[in-house]
N, C-alpha and C. Protein backbone atom coordinates (compact mmCIF):
# COMPACT_ATOMS: atom_id res chain seq x y z
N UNK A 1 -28.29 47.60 -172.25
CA UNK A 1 -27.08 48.37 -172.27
C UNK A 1 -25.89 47.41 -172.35
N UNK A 2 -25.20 47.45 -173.17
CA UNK A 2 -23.72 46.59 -173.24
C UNK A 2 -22.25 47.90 -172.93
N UNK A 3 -21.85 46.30 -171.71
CA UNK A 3 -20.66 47.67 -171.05
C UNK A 3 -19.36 46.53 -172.21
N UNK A 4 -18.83 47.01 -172.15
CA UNK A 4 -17.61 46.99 -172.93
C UNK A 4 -16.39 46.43 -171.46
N UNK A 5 -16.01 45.03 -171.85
CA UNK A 5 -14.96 44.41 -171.12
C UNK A 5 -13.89 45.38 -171.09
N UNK A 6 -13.04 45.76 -169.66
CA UNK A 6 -12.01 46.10 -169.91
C UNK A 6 -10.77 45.48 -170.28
N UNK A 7 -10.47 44.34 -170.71
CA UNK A 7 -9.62 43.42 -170.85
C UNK A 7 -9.28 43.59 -172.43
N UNK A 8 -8.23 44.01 -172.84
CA UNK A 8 -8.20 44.04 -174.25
C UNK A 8 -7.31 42.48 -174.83
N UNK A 9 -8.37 42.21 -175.39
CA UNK A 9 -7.81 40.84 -176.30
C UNK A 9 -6.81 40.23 -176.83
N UNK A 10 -6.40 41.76 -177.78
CA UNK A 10 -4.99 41.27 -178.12
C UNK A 10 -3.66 41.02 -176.68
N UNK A 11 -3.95 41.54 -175.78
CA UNK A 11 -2.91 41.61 -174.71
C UNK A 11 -2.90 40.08 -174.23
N UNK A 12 -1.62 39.13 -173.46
CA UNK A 12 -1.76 38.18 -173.27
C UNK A 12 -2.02 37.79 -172.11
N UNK A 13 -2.77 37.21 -170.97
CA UNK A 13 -2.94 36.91 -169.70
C UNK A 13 -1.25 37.36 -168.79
N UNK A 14 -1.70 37.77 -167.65
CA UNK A 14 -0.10 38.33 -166.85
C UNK A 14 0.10 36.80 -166.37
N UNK A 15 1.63 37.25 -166.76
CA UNK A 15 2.26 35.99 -166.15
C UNK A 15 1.68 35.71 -164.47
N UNK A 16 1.97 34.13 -164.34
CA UNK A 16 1.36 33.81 -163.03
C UNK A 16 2.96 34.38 -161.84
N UNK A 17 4.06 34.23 -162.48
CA UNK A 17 5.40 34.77 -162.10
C UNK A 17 4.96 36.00 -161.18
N UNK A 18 4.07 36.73 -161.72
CA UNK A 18 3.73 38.10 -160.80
C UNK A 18 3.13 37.92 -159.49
N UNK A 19 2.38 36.82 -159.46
CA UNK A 19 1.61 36.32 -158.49
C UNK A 19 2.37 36.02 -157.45
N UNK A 20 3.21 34.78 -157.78
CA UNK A 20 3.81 33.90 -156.73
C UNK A 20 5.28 34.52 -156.14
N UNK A 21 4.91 34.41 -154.92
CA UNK A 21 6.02 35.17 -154.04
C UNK A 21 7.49 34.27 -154.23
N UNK A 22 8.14 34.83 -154.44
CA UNK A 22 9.90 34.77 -154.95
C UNK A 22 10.00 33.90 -153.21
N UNK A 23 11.04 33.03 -153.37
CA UNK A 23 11.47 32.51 -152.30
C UNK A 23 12.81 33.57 -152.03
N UNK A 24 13.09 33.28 -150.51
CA UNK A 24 14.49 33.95 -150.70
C UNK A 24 15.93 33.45 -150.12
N UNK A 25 16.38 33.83 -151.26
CA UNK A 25 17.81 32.83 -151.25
C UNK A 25 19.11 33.35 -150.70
N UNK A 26 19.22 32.87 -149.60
CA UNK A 26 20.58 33.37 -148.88
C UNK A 26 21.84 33.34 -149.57
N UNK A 27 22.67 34.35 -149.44
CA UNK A 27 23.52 34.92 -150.29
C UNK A 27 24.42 34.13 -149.57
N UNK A 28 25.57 33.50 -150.84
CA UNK A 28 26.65 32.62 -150.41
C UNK A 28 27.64 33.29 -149.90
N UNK A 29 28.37 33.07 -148.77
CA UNK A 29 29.94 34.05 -149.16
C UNK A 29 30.87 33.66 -150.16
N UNK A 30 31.87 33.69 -150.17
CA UNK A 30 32.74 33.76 -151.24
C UNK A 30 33.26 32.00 -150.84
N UNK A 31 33.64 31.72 -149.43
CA UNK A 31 34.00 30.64 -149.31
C UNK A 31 33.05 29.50 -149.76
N UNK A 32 32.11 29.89 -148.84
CA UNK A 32 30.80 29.04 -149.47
C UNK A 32 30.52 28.41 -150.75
N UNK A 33 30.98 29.56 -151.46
CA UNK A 33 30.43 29.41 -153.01
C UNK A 33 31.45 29.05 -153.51
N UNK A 34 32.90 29.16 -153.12
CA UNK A 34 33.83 27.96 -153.83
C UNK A 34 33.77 26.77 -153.75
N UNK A 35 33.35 26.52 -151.98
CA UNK A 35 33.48 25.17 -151.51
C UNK A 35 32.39 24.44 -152.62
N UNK A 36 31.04 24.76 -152.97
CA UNK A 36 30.10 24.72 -153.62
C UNK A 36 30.84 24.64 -155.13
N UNK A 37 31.29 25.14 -155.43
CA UNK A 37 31.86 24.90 -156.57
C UNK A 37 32.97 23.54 -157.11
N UNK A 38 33.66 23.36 -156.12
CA UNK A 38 34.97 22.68 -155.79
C UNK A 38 33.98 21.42 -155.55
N UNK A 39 32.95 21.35 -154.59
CA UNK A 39 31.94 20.11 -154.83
C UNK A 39 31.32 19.74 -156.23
N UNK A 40 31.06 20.67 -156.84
CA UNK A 40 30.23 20.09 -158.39
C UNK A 40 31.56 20.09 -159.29
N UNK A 41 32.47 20.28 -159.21
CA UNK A 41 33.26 20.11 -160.13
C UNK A 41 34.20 18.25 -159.42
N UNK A 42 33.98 18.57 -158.43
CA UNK A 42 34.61 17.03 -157.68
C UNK A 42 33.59 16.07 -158.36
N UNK A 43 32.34 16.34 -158.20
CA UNK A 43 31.09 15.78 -158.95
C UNK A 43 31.26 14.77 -160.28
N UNK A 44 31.68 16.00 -160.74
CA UNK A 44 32.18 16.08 -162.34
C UNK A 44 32.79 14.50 -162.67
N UNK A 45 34.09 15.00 -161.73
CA UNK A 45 35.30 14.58 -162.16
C UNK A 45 35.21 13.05 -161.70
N UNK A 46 34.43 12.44 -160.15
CA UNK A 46 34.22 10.94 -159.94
C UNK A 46 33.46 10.56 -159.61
N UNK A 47 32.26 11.31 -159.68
CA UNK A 47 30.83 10.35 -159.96
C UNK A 47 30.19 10.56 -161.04
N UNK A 48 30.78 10.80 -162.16
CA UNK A 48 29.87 10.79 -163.61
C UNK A 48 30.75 9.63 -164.21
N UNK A 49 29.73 8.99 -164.84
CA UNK A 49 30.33 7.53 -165.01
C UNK A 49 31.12 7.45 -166.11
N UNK A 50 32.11 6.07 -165.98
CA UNK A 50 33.48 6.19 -167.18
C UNK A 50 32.83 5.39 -168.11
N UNK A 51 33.07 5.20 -168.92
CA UNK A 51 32.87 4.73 -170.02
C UNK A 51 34.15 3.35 -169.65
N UNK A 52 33.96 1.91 -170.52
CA UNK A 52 34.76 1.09 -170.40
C UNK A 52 36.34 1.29 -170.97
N UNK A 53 36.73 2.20 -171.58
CA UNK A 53 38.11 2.50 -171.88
C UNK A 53 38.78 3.60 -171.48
N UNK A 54 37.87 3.89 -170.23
CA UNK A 54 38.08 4.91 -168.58
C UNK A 54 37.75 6.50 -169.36
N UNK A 55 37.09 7.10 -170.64
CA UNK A 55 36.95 8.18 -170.51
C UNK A 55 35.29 8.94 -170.60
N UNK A 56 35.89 9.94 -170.06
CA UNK A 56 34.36 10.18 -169.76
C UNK A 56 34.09 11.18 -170.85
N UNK A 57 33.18 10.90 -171.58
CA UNK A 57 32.57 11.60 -172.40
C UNK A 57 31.84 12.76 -172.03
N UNK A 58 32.03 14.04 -172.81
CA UNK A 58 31.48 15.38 -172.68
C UNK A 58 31.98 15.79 -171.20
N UNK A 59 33.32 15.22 -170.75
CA UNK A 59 33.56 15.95 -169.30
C UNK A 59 33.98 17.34 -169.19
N UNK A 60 34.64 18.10 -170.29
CA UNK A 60 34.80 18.86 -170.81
C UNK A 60 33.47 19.85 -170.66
N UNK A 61 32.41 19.44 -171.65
CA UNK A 61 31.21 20.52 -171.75
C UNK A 61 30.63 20.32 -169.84
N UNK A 62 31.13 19.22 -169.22
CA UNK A 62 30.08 19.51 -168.08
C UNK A 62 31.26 20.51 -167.28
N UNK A 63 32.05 20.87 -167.15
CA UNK A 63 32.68 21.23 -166.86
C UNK A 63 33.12 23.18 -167.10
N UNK A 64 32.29 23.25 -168.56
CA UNK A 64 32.50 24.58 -168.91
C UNK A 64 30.92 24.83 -168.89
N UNK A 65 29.77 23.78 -168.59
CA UNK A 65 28.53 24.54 -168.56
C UNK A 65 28.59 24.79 -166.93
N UNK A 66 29.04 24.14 -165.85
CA UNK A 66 29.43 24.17 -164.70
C UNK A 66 30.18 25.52 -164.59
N UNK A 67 31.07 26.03 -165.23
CA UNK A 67 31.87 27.29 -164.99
C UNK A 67 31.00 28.70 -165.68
N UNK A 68 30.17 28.40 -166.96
CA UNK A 68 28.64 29.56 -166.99
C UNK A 68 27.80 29.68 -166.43
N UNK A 69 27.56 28.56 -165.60
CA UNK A 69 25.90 28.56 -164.75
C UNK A 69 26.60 29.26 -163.26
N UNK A 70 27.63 28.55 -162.94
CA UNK A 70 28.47 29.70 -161.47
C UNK A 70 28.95 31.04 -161.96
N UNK A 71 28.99 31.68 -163.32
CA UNK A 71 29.39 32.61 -163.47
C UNK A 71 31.28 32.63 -162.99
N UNK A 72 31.91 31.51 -163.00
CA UNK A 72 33.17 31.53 -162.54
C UNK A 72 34.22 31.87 -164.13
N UNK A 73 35.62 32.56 -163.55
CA UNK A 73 36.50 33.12 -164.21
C UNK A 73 36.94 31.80 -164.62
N UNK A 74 37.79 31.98 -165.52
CA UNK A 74 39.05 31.01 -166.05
C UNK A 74 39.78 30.91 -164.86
N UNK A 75 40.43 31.48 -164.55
CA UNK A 75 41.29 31.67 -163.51
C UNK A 75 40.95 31.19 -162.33
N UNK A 76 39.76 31.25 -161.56
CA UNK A 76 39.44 31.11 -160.81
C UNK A 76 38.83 29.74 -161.12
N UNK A 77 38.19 28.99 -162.05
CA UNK A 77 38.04 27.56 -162.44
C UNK A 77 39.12 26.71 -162.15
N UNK A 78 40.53 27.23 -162.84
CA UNK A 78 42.03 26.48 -163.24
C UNK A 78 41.99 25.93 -161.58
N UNK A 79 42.18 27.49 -160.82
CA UNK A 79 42.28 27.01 -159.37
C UNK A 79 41.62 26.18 -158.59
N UNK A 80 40.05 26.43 -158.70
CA UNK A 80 39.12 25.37 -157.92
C UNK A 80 39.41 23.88 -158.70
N UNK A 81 39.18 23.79 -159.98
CA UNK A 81 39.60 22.49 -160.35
C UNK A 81 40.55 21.67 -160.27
N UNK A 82 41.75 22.15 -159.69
CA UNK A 82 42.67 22.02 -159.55
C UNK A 82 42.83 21.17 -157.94
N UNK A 83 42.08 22.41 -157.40
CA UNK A 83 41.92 21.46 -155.54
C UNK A 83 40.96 20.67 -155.42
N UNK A 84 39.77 20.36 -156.38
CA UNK A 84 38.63 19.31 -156.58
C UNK A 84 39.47 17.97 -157.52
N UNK A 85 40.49 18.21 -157.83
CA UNK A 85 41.35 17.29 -158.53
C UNK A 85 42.13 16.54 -157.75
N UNK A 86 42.66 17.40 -156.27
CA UNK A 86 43.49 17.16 -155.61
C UNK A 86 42.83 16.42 -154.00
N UNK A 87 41.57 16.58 -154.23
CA UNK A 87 40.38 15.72 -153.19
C UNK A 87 40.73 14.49 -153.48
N UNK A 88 40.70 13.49 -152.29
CA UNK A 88 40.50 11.75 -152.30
C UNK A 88 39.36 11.81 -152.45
N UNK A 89 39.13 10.64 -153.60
CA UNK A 89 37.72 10.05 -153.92
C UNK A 89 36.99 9.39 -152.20
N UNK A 90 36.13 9.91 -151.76
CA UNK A 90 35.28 9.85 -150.72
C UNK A 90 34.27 8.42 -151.19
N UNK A 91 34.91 7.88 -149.71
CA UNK A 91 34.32 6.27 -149.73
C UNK A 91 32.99 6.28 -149.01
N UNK A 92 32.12 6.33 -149.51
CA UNK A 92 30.43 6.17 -149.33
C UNK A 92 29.83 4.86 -148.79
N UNK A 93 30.58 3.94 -148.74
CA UNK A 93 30.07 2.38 -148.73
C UNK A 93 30.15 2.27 -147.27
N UNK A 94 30.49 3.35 -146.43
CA UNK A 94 30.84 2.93 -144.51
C UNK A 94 29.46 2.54 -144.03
C-alpha cells in the first residue's frame, strides 16, 4: 500500500522565523529615544574618521540613513542635530 506524503513539493519549507521566539524589546520613551538618537548622530559627527583635509566623506548619507532607520522627522533631526553638534567632544583617554 503506498500512502501519499502530506507535504506538497511545490510549497517551500516554513520559515525557521516561526519557530524561534521573538525577544522582547522594551519600548523607548520619547526621551530615551532622543537621547539615543542625539548619541548616534554625536557618533556621526566625532568618531567617524576625517579624512586628511578634515572632511568626512558620506557624512551626509550617514546621517540621513541614521534619520530612516529612527524613523525621525526633518524637524525633529534639525533639532537633535543641532544639540549633538552643541555636545563637547568627550575625552575617553582618563
Amino acid at each position: 500500500m503506498f500512502f501519499q506524503d502530506d507535504r506538497d513539493s511545490t510549497k517551500p519549507p516554513p520559515s525557521e522565523a516561526l519557530f524561534v521566539p521573538r525577544p522582547k524589546i522594551p519600548q523607548l520613551s520619547r526621551k530615551e529615544f532622543e537621547l539615543l538618537y542625539v548619541e548616534v548622530l554625536y557618533t556621526i559627527k566625532h568618531k567617524i574618521g576625517i579624512t586628511i583635509g578634515g572632511h568626512l566623506p558620506f557624512i551626509q548619507d550617514l546621517y540621513q540613513y541614521a534619520q530612516e532607520a529612527f524613523k525621525v522627522s526633518p524637524e525633529d533631526h534639525a533639532r537633535l542635530l543641532a544639540q549633538a553638534t552643541k555636545e563637547k567632544v568627550k575625552n575617553t583617554l582618563k
